[in-house]
PDB file of N, CA and C in Angstrom:
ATOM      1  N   UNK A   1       0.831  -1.172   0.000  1.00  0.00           N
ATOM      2  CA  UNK A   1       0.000   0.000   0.000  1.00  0.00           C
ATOM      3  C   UNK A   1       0.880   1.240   0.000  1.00  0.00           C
ATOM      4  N   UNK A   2       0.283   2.230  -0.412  1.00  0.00           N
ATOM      5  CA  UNK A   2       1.361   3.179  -0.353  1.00  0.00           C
ATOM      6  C   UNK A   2       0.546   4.366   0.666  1.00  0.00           C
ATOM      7  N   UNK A   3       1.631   5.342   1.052  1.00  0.00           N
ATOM      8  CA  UNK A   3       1.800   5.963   1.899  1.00  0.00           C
ATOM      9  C   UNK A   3       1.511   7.250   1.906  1.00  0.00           C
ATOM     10  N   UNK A   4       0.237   8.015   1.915  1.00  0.00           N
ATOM     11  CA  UNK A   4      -0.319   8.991   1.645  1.00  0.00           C
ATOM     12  C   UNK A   4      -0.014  10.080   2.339  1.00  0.00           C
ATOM     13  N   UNK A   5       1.185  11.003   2.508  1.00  0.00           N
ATOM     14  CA  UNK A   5       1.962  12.202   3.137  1.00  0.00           C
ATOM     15  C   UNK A   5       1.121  13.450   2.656  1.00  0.00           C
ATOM     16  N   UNK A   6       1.635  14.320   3.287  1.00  0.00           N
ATOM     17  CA  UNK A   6       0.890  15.440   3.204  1.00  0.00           C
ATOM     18  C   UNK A   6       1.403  16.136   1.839  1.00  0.00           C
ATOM     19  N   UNK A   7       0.427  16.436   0.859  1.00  0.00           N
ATOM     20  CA  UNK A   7       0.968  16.852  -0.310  1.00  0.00           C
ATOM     21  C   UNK A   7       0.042  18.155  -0.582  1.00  0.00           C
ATOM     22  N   UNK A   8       1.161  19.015  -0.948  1.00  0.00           N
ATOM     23  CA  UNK A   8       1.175  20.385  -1.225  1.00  0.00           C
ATOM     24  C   UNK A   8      -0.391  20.141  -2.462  1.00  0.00           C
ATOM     25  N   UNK A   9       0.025  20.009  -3.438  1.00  0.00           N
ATOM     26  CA  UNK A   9      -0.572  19.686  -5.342  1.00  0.00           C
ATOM     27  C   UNK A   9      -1.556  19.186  -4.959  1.00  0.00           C
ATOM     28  N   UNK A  10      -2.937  19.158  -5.838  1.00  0.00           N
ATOM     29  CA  UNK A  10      -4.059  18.674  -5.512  1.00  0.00           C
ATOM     30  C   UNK A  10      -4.118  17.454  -6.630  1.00  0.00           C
ATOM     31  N   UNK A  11      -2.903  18.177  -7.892  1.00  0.00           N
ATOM     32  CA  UNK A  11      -2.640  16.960  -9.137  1.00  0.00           C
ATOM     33  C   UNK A  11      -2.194  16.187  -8.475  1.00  0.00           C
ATOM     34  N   UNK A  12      -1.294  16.563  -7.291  1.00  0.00           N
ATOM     35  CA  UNK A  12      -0.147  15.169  -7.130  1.00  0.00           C
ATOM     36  C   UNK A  12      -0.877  13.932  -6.203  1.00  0.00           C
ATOM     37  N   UNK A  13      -1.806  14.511  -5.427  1.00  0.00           N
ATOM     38  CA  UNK A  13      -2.797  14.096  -4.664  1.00  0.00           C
ATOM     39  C   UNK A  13      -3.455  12.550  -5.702  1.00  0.00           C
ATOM     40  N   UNK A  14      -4.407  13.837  -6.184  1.00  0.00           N
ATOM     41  CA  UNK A  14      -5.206  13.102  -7.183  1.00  0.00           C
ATOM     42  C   UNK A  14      -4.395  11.721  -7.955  1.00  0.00           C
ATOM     43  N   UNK A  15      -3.211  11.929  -8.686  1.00  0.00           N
ATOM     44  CA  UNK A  15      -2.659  10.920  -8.991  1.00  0.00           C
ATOM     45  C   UNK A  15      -1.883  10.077  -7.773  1.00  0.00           C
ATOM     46  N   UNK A  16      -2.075  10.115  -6.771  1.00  0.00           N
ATOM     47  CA  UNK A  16      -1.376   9.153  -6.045  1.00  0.00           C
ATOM     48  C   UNK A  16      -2.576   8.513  -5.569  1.00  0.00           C
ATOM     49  N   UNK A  17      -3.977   8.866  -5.600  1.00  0.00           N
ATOM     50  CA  UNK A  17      -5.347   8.374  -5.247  1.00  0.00           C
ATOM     51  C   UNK A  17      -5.954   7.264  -6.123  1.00  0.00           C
ATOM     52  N   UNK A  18      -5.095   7.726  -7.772  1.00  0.00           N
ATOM     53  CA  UNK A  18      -5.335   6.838  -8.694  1.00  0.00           C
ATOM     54  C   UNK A  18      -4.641   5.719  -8.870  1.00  0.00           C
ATOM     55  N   UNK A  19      -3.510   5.783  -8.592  1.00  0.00           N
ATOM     56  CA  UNK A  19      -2.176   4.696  -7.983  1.00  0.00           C
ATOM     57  C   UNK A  19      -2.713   3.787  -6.929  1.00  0.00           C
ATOM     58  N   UNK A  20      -3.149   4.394  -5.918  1.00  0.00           N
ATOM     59  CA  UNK A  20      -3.328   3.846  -4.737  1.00  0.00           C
ATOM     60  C   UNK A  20      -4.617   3.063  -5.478  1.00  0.00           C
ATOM     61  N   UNK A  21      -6.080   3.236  -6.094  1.00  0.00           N
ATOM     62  CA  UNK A  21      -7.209   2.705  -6.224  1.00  0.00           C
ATOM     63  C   UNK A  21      -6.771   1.675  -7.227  1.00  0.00           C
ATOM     64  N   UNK A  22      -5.439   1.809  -8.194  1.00  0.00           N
ATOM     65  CA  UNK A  22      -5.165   0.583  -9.553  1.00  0.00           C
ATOM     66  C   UNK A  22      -4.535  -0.545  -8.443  1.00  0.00           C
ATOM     67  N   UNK A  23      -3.814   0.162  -7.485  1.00  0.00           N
ATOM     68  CA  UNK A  23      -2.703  -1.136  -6.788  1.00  0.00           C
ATOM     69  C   UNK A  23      -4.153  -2.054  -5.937  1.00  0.00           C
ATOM     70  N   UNK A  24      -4.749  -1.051  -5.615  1.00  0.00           N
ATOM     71  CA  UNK A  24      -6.214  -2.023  -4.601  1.00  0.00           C
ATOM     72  C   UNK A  24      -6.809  -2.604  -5.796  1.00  0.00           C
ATOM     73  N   UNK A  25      -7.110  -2.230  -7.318  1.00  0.00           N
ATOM     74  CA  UNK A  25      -7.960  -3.323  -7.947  1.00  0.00           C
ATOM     75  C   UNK A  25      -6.983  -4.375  -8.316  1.00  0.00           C
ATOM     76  N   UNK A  26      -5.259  -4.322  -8.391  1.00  0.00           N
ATOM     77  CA  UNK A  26      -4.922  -5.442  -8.565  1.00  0.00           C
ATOM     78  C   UNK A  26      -5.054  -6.465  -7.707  1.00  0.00           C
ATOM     79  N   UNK A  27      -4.909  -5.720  -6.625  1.00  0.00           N
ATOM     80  CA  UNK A  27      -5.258  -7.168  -5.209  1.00  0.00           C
ATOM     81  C   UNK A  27      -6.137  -7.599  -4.863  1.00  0.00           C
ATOM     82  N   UNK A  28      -7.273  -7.379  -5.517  1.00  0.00           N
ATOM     83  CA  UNK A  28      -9.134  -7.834  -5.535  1.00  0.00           C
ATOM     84  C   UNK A  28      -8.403  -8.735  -7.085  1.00  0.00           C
ATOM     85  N   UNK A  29      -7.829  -8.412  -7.875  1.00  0.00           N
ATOM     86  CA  UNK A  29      -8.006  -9.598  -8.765  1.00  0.00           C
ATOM     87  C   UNK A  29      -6.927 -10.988  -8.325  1.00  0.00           C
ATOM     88  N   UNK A  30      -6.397 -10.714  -7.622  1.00  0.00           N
ATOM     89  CA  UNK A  30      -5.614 -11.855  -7.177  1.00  0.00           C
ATOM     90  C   UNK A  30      -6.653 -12.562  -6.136  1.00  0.00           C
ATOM     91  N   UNK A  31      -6.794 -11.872  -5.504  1.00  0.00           N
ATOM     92  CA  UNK A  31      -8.439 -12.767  -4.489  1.00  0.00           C
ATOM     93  C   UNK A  31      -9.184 -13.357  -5.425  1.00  0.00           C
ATOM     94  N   UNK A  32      -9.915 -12.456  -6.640  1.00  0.00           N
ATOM     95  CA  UNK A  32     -10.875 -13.245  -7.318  1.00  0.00           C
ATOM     96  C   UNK A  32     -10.629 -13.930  -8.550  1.00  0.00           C
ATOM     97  N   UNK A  33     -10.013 -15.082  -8.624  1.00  0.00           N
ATOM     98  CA  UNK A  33      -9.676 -15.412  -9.952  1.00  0.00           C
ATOM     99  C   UNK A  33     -10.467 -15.758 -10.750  1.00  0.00           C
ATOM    100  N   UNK A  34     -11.775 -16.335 -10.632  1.00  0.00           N
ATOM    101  CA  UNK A  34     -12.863 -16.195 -12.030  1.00  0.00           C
ATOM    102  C   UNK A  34     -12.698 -14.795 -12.331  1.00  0.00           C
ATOM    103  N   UNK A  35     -12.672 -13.628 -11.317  1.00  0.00           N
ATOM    104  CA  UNK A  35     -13.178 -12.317 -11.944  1.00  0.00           C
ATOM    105  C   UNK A  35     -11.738 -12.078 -13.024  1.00  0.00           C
ATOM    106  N   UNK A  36     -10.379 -12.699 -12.332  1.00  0.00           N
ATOM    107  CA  UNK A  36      -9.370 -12.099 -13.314  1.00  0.00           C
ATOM    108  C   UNK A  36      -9.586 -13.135 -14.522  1.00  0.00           C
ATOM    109  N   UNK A  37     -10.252 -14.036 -14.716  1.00  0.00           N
ATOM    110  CA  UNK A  37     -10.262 -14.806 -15.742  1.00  0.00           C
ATOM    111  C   UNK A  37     -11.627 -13.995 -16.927  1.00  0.00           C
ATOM    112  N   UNK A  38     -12.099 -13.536 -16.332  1.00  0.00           N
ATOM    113  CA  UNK A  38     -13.161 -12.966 -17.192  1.00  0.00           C
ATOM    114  C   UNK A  38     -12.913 -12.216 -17.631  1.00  0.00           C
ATOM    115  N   UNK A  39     -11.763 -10.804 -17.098  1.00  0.00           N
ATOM    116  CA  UNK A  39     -11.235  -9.190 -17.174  1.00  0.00           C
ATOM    117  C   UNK A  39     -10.461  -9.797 -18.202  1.00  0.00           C
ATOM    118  N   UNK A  40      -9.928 -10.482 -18.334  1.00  0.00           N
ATOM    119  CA  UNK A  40      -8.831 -10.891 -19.456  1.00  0.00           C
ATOM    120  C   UNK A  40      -9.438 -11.610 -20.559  1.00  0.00           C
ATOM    121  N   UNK A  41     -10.352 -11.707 -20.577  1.00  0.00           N
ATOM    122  CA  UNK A  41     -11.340 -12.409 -21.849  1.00  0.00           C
ATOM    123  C   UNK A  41     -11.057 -13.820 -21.559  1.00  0.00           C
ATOM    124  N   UNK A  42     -11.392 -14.310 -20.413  1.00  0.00           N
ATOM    125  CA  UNK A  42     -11.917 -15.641 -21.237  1.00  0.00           C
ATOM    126  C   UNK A  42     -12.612 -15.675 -20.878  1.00  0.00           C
ATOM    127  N   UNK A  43     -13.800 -16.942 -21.562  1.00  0.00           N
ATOM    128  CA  UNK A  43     -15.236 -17.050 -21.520  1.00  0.00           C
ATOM    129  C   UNK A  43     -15.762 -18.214 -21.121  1.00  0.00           C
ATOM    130  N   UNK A  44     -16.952 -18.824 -20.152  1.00  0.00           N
ATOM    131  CA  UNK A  44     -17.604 -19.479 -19.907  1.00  0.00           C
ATOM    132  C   UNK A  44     -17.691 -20.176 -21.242  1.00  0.00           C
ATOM    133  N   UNK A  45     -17.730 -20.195 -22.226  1.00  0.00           N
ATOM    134  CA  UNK A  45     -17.744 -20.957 -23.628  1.00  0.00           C
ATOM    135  C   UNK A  45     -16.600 -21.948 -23.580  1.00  0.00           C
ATOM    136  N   UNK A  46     -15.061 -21.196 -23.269  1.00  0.00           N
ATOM    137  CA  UNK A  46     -14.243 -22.042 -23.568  1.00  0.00           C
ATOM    138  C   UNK A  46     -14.152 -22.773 -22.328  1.00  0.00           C
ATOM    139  N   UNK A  47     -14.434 -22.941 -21.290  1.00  0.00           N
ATOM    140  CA  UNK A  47     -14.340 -23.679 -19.730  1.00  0.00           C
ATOM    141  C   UNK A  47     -15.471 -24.551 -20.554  1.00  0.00           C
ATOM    142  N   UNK A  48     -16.450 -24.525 -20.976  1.00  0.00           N
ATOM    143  CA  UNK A  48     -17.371 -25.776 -21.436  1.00  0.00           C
ATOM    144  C   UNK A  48     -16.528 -27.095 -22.634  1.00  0.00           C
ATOM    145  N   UNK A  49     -16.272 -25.460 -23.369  1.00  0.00           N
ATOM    146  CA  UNK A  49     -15.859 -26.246 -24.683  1.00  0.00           C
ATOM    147  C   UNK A  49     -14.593 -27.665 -23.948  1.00  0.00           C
ATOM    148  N   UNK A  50     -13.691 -27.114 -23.089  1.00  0.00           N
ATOM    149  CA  UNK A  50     -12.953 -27.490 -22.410  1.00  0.00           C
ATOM    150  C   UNK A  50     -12.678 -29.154 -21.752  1.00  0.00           C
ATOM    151  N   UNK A  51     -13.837 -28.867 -21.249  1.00  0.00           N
ATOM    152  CA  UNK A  51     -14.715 -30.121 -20.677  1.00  0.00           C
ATOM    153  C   UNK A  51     -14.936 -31.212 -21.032  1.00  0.00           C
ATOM    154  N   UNK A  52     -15.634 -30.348 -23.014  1.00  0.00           N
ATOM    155  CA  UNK A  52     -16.303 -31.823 -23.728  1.00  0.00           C
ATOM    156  C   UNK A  52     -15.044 -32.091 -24.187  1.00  0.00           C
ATOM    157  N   UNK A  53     -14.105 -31.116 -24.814  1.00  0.00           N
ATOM    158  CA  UNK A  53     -12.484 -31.848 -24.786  1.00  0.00           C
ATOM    159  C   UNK A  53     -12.140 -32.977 -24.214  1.00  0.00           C
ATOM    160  N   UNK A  54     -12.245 -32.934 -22.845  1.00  0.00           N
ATOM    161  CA  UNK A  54     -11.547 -33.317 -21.820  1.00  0.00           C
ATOM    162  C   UNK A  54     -12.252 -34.498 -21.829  1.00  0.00           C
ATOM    163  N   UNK A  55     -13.948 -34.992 -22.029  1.00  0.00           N
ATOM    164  CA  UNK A  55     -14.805 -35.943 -21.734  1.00  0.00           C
ATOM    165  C   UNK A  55     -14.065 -36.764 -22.998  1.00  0.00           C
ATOM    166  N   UNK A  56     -13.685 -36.197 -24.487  1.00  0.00           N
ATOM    167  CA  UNK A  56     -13.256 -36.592 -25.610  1.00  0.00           C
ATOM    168  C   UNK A  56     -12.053 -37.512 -25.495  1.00  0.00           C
ATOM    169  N   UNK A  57     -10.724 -36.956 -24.613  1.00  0.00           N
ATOM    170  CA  UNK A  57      -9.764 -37.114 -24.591  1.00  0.00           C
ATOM    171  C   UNK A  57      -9.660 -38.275 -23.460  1.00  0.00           C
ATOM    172  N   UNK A  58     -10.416 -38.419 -22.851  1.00  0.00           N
ATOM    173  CA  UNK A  58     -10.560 -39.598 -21.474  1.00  0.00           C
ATOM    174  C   UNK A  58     -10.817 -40.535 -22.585  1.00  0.00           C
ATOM    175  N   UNK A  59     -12.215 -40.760 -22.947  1.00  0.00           N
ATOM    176  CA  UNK A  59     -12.494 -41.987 -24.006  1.00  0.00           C
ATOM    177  C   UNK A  59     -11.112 -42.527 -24.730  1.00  0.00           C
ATOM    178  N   UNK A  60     -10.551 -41.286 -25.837  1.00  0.00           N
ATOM    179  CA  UNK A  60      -9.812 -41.935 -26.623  1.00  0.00           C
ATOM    180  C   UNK A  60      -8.655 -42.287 -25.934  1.00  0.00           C
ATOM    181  N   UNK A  61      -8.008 -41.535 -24.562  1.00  0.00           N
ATOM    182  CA  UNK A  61      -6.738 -42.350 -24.150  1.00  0.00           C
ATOM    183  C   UNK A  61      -7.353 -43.526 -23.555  1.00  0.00           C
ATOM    184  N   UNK A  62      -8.146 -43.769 -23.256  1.00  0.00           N
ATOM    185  CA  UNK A  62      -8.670 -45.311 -22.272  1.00  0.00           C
ATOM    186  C   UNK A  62      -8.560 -46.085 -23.617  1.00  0.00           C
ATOM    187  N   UNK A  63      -9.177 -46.408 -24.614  1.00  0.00           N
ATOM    188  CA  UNK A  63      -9.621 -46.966 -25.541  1.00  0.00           C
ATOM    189  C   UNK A  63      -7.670 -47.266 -26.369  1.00  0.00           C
ATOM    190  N   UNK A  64      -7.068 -46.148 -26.343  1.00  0.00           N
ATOM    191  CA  UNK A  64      -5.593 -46.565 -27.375  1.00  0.00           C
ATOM    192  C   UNK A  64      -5.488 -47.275 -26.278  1.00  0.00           C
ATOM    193  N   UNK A  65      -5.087 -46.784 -24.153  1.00  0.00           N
ATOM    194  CA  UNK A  65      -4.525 -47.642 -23.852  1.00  0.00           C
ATOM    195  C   UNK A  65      -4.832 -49.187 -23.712  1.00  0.00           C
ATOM    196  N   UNK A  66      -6.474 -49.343 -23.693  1.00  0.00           N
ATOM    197  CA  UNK A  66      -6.763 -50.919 -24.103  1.00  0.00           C
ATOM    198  C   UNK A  66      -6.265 -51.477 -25.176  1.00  0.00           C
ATOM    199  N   UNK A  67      -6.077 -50.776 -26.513  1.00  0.00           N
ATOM    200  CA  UNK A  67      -5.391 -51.322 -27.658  1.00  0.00           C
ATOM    201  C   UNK A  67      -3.482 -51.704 -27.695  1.00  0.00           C
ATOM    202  N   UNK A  68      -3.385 -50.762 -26.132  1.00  0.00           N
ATOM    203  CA  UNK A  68      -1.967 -51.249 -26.264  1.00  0.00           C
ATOM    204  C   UNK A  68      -1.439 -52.384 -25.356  1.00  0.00           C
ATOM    205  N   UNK A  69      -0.383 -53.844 -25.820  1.00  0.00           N
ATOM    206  CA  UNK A  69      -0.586 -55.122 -25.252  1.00  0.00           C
ATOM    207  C   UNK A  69       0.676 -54.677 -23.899  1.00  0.00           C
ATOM    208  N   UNK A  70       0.864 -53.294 -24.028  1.00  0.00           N
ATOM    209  CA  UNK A  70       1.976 -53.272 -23.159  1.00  0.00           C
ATOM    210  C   UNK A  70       0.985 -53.239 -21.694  1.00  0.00           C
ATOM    211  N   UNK A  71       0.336 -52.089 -21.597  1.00  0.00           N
ATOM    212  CA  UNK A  71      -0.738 -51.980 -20.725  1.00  0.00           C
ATOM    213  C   UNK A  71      -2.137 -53.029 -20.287  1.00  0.00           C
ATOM    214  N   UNK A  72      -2.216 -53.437 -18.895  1.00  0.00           N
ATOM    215  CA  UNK A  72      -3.289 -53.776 -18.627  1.00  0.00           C
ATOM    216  C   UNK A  72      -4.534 -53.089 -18.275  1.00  0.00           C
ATOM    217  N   UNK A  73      -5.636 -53.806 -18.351  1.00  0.00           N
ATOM    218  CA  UNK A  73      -6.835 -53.242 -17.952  1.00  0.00           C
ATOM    219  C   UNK A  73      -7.283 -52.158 -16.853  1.00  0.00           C
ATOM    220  N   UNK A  74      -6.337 -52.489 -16.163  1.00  0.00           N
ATOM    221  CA  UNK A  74      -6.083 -51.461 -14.911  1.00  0.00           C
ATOM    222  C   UNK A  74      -5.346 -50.107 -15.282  1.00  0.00           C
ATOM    223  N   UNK A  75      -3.931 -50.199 -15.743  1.00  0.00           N
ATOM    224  CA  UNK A  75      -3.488 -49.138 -16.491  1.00  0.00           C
ATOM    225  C   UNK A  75      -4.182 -48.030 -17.308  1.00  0.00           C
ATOM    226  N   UNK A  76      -4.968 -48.955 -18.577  1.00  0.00           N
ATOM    227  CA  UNK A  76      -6.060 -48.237 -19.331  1.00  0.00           C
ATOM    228  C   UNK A  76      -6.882 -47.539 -18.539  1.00  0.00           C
ATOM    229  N   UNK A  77      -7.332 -47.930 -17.198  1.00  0.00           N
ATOM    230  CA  UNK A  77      -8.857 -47.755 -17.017  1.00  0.00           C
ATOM    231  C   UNK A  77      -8.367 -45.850 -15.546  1.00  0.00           C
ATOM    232  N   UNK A  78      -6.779 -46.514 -15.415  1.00  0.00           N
ATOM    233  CA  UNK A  78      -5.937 -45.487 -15.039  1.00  0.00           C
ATOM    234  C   UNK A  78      -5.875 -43.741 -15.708  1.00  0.00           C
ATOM    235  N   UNK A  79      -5.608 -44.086 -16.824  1.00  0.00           N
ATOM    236  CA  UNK A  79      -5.376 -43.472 -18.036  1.00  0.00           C
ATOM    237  C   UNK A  79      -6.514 -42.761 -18.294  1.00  0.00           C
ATOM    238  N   UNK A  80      -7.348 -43.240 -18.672  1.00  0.00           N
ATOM    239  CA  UNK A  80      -9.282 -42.715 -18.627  1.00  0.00           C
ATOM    240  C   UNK A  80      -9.573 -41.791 -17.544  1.00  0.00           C
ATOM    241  N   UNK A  81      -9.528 -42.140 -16.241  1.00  0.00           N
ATOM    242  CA  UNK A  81     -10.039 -41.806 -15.261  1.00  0.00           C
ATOM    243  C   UNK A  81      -9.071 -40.048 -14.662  1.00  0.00           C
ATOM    244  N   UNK A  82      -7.679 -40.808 -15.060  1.00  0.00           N
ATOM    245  CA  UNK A  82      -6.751 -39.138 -15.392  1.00  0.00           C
ATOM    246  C   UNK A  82      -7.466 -37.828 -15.479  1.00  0.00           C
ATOM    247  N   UNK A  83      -7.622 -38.414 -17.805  1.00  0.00           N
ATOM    248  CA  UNK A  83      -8.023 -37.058 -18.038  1.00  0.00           C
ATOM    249  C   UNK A  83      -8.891 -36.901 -17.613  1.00  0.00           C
ATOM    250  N   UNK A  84     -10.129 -37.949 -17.249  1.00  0.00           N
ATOM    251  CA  UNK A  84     -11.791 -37.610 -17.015  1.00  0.00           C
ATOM    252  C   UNK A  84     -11.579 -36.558 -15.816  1.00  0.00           C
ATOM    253  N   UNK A  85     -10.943 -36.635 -15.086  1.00  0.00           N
ATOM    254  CA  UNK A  85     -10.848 -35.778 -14.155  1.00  0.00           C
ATOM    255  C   UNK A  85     -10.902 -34.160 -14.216  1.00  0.00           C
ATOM    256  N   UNK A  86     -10.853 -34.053 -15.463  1.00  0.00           N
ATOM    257  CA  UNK A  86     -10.745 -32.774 -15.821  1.00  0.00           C
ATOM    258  C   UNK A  86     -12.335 -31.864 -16.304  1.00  0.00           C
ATOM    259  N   UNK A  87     -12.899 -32.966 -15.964  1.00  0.00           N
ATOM    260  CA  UNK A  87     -13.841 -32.305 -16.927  1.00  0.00           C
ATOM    261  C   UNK A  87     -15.050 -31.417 -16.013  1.00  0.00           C
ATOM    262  N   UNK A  88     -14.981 -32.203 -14.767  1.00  0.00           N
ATOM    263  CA  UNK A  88     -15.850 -31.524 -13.959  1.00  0.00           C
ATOM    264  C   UNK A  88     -14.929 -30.398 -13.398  1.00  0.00           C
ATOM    265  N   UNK A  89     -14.403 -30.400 -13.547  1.00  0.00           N
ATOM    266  CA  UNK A  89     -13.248 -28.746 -13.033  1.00  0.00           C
ATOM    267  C   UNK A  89     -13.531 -27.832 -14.024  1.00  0.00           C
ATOM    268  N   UNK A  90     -13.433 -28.134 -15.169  1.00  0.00           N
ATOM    269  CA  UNK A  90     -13.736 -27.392 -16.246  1.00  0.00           C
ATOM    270  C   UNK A  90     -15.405 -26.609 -16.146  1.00  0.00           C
ATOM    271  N   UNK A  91     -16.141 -28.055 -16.169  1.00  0.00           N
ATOM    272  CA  UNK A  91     -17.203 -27.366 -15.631  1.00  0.00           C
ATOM    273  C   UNK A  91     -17.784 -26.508 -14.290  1.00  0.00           C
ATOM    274  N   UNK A  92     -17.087 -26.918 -13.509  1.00  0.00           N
ATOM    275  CA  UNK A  92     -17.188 -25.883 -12.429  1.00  0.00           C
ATOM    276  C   UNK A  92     -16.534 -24.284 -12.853  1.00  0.00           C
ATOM    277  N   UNK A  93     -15.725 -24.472 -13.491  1.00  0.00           N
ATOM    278  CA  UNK A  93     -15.038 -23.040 -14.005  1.00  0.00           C
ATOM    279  C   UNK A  93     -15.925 -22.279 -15.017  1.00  0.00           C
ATOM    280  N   UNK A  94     -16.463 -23.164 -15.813  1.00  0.00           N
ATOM    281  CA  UNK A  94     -17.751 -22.578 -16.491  1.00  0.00           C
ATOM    282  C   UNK A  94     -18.573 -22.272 -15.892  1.00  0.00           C
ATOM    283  N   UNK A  95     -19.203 -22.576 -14.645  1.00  0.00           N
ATOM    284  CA  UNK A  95     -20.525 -22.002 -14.294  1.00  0.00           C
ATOM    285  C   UNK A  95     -20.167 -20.884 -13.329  1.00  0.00           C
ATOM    286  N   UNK A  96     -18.830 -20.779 -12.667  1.00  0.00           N
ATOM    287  CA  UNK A  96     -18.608 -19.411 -12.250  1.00  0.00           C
ATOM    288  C   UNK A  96     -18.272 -18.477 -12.989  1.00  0.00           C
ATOM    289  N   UNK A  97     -17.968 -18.652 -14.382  1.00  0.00           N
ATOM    290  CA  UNK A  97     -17.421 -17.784 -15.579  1.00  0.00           C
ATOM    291  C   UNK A  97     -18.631 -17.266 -16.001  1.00  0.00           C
ATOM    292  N   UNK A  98     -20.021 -18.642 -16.302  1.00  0.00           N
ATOM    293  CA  UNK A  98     -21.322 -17.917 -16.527  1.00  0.00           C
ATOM    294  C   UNK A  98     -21.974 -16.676 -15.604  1.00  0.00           C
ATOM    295  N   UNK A  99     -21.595 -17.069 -14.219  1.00  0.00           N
ATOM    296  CA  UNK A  99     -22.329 -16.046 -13.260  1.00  0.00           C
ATOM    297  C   UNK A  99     -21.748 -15.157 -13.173  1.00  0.00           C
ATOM    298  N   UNK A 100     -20.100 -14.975 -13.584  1.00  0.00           N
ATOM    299  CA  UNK A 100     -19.370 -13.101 -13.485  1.00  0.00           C
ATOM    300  C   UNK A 100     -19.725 -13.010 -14.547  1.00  0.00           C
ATOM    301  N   UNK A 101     -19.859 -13.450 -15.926  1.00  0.00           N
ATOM    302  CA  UNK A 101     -20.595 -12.831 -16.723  1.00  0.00           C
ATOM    303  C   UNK A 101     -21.889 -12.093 -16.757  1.00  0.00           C
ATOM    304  N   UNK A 102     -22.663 -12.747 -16.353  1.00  0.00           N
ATOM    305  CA  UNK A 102     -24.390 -12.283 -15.991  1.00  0.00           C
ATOM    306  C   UNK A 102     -24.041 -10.743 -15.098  1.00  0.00           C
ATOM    307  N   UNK A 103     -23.384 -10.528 -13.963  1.00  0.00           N
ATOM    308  CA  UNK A 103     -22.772  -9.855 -13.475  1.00  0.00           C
ATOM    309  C   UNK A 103     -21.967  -8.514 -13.998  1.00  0.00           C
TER     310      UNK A 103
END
């Protein structure tokens, strides 16, 4: 934070008020990271799109790793369950991306 002394200038004032209010909105965006994810353009679209990626990419690594004789059933089903993991994160990131949007 900075240190507001007694200043002669009402400019110099004023710009150290504007300093002081940019350094406080950077530290509200470090608290809110959907909000810094939204200020920077990204969109509830791509956190979805993301997802069905992610639902895409579970199938096909489970499925090569069943096709491969190096890996067992367990491995494969390893492999699947990985990426699947991603997808409900994704979607959770989408539906807080939808609501700072609406916002």
């Amino acid at each position: 934070m900075l240190k507001l002394d007694v200043v002669a200038d009402s400019d110099e004032l004023a710009r150290l008020q504007c300093r002081r209010s940019t350094v406080l909105a950077d530290e509200r965006h470090l608290m809110h990271p959907v909000k810094y994810l939204s200020s920077i353009g990204f969109r509830s679209d791509y956190a979805y799109l993301g997802a069905f990626v992610s639902i895409a990419l579970s199938l096909i690594s489970w499925l090569f790793s069943r096709g491969n004789k190096h890996h067992d059933k367990a491995q494969s089903d390893r492999w699947g369950i990985f990426v699947g993991h991603w997808a409900p994160t994704f979607m959770a990131l989408g539906v807080a991306l939808t609501l700072e949007e609406r916002d």
